[in-house]
Protein backbone atom coordinates (compact mmCIF):
# COMPACT_ATOMS: atom_id res chain seq x y z
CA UNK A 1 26.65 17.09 -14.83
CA UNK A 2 27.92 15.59 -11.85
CA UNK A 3 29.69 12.23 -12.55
CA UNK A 4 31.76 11.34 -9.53
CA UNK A 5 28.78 10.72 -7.45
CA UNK A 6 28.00 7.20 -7.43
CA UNK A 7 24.62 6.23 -8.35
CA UNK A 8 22.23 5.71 -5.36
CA UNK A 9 18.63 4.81 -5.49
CA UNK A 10 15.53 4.78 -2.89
CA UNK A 11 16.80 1.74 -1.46
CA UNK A 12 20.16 3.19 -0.23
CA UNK A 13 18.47 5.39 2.00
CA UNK A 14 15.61 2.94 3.27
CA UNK A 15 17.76 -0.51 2.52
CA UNK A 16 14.52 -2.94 4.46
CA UNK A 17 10.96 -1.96 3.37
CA UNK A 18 8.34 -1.65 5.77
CA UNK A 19 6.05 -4.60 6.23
CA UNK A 20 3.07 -4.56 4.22
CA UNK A 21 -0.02 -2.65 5.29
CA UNK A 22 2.00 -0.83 8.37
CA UNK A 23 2.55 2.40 5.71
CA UNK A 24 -0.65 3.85 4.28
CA UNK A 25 -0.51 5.36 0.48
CA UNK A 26 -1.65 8.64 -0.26
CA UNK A 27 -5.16 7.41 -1.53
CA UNK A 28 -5.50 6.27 2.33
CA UNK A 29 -3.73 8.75 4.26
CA UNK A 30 -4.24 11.68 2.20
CA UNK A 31 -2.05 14.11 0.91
CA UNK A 32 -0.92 18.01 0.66
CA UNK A 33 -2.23 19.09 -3.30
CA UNK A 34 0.37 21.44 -3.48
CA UNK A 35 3.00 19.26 -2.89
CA UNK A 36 3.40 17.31 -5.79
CA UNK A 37 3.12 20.05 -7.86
CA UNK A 38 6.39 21.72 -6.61
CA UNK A 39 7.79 18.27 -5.89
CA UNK A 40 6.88 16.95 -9.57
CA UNK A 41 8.53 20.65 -11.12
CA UNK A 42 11.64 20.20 -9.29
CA UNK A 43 11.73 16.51 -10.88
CA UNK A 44 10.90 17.73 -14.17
CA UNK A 45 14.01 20.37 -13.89
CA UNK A 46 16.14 17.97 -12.72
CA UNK A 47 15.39 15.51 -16.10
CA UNK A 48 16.30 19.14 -18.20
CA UNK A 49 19.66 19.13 -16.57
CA UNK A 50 20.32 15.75 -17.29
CA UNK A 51 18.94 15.71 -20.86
CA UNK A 52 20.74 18.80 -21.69
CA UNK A 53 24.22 18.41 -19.61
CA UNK A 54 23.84 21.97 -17.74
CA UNK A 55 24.01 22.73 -14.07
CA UNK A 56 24.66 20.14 -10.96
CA UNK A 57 22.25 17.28 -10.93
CA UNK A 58 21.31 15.77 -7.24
CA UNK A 59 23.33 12.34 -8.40
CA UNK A 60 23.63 11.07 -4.75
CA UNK A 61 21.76 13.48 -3.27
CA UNK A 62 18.54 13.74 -1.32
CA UNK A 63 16.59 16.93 -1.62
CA UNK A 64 14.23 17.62 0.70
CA UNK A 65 11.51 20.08 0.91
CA UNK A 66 10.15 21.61 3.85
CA UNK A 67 6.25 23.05 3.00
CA UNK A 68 5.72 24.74 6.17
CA UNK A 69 8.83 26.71 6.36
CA UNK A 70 9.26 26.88 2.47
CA UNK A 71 12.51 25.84 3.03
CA UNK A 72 15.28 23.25 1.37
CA UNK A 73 18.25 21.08 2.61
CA UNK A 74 20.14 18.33 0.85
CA UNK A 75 21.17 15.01 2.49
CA UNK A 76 24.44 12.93 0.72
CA UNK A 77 23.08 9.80 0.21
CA UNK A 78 25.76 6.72 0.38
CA UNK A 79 25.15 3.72 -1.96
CA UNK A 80 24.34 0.68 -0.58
CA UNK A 81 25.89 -2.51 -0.97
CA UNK A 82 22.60 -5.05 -0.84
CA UNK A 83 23.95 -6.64 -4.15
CA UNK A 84 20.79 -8.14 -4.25
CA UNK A 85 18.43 -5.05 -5.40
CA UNK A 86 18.03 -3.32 -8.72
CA UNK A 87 20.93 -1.13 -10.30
CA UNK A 88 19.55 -0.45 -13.37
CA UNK A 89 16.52 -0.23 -15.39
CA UNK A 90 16.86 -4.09 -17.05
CA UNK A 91 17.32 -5.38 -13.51
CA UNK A 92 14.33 -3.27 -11.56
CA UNK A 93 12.04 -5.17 -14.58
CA UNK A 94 13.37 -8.70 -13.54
CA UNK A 95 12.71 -7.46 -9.88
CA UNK A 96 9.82 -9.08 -7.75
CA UNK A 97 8.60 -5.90 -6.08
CA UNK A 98 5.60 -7.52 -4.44
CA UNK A 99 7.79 -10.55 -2.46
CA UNK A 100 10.06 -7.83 -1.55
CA UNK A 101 7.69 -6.23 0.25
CA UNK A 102 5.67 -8.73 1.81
CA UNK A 103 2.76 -8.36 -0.85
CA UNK A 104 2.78 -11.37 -2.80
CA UNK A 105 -0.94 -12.73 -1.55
CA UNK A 106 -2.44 -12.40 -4.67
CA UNK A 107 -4.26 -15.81 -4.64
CA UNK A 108 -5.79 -14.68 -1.64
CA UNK A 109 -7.48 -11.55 -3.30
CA UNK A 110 -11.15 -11.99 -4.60
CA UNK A 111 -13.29 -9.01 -5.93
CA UNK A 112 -16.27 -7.85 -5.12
CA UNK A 113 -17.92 -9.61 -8.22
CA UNK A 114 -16.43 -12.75 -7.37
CA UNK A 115 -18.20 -12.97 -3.74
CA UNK A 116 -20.71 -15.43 -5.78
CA UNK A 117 -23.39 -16.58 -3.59
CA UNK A 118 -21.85 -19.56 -2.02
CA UNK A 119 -18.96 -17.61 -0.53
CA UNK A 120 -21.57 -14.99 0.54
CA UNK A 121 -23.87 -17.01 2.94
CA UNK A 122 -20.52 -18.47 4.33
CA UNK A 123 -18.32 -15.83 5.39
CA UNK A 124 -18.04 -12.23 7.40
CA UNK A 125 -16.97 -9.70 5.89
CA UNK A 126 -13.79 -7.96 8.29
CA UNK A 127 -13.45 -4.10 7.85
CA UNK A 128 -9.89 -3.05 9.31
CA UNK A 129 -10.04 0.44 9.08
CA UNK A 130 -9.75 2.74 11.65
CA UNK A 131 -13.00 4.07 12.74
CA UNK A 132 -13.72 7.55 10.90
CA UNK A 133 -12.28 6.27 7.69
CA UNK A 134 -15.03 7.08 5.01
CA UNK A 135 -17.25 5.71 3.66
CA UNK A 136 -18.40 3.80 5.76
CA UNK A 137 -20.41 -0.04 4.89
CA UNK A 138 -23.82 -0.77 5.65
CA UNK A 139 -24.39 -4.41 6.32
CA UNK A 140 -25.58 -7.00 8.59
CA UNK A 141 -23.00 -8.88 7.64
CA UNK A 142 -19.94 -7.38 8.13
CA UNK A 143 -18.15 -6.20 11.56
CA UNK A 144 -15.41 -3.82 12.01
CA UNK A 145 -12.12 -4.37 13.70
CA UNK A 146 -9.35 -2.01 13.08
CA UNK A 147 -6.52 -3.13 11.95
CA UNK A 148 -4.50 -2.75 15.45
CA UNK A 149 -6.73 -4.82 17.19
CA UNK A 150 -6.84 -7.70 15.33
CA UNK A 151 -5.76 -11.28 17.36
CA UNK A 152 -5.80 -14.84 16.44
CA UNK A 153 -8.54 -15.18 19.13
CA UNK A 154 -11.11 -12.36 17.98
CA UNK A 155 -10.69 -13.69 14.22
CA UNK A 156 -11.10 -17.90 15.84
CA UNK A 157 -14.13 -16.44 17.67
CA UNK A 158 -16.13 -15.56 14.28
CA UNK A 159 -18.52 -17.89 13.66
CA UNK A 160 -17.48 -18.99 9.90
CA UNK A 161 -14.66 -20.64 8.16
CA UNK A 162 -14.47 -17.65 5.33
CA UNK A 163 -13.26 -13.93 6.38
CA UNK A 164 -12.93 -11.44 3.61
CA UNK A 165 -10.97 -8.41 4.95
CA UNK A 166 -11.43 -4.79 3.64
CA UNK A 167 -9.63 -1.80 3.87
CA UNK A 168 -9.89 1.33 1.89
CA UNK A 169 -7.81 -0.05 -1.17
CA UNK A 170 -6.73 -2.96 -0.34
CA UNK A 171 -3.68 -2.87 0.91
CA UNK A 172 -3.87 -3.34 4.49
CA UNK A 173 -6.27 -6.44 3.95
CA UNK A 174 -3.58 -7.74 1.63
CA UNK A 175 -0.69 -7.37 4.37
CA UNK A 176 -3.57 -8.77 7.22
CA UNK A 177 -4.09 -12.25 4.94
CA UNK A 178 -0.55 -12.70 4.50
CA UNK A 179 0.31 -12.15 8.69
CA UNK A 180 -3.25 -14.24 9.68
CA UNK A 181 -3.08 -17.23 6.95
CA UNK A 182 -0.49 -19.24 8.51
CA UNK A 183 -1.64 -18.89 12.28
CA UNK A 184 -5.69 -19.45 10.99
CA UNK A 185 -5.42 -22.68 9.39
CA UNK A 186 -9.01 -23.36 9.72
CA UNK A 187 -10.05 -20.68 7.89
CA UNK A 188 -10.57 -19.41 4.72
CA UNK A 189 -9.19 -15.59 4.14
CA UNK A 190 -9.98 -13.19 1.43
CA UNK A 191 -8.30 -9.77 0.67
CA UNK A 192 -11.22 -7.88 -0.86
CA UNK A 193 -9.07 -5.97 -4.14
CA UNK A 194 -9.41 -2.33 -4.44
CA UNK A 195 -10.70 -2.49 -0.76
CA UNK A 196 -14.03 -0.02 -0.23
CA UNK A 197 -13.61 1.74 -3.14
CA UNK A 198 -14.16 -1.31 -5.09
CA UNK A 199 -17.72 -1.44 -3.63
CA UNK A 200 -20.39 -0.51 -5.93
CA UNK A 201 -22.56 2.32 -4.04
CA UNK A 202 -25.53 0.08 -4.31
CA UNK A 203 -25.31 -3.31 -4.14
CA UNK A 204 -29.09 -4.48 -3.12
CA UNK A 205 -28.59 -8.13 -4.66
CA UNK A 206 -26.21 -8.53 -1.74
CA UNK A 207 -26.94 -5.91 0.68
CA UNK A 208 -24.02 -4.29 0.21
CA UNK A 209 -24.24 -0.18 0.45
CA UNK A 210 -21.97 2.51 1.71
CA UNK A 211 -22.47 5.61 2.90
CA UNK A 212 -20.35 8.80 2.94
């Protein structure tokens, strides 16, 4: 067991996180299968060596793994000093992830159930995603403007005073609410939660269908 290592977590290596919405999760982007399956064994190994006091643990360490060349290197990682983040398990608990990272809009979510028919006849329904991104909605209501491409004019030009944003889980439409609110003080913005995927595949009451 390696002891003279000081502890270092993710946050020593990537001290700022990225604003919200500019990194897609695997459920957007996709991701390798294979992957975590050698990524999750070489975790698991590690946790034997620690739990059993054997062999050199990577305290300090960043191991990285190379798929296309089946390869391996190690990076020394040096601990931070932003007193200000988590050091151990009792203080990650107490921390507030979500401000951290710019995600703290939850007021500003509403689900799909909750569009009650009030809200409906109101607003227009914004889908950021990039065009290809499946599935794709079917409605008369709802226009798409990717992410990228999205101004305080084109939003001002929308005929309502309610905008519910969707992406394909909801993070991006979280991360658009929390840049837009301040700058569209005349209007009303939604995140839809769970983004498409939230979205019934038949929703005739309101119109609301996707395809793939």
């Amino acid at each position: 067991k390696n002891d003279a290592a000081p502890a270092v977590n993710y946050r020593d290596l990537f001290p700022k996180p990225p604003a919200a919405g500019t990194v897609r999760n695997c459920a957007e982007a996709g991701v390798l299968g294979v992957v975590p399956g050698i990524v999750g064994a070489l975790q698991a190994n590690e946790v034997i060596k620690i739990l059993t006091g054997i062999g050199e643990v990577l305290n300090g360490k960043l191991l990285n793994y190379d798929a296309l060349q089946n390869g391996f290197y190690e990076l020394i990682v040096p601990r931070g000093t932003d007193a200000r983040r988590p050091r151990n398990i009792t203080e990650l608990g107490d921390w507030d992830y979500e401000d951290e990272c710019g995600l703290a809009v939850s007021e500003a979510e509403i689900t799909f159930d909750e569009l009650d028919t009030a809200v409906y006849k109101s607003m227009i329904f914004v889908d950021i995603r990039d065009i290809g991104e499946q599935p794709r909605l079917v409605d008369s209501k709802h226009i798409e403007i990717p992410m990228g491409e999205l101004t305080v004019e084109k939003l001002n030009q929308l005929e309502t005073d309610t905008i519910v944003f969707c992406c394909q889980s909801g993070m991006r439409s979280r991360a658009v609410v929390q840049q837009f609110r301040s700058l569209l003080s005349n209007k009303k913005l939604f995140s839809l939660k769970g983004g498409v995927k939230s979205i019934p595949l038949t929703q005739s009451s309101k119109n609301y269908d996707t395809n793939a």
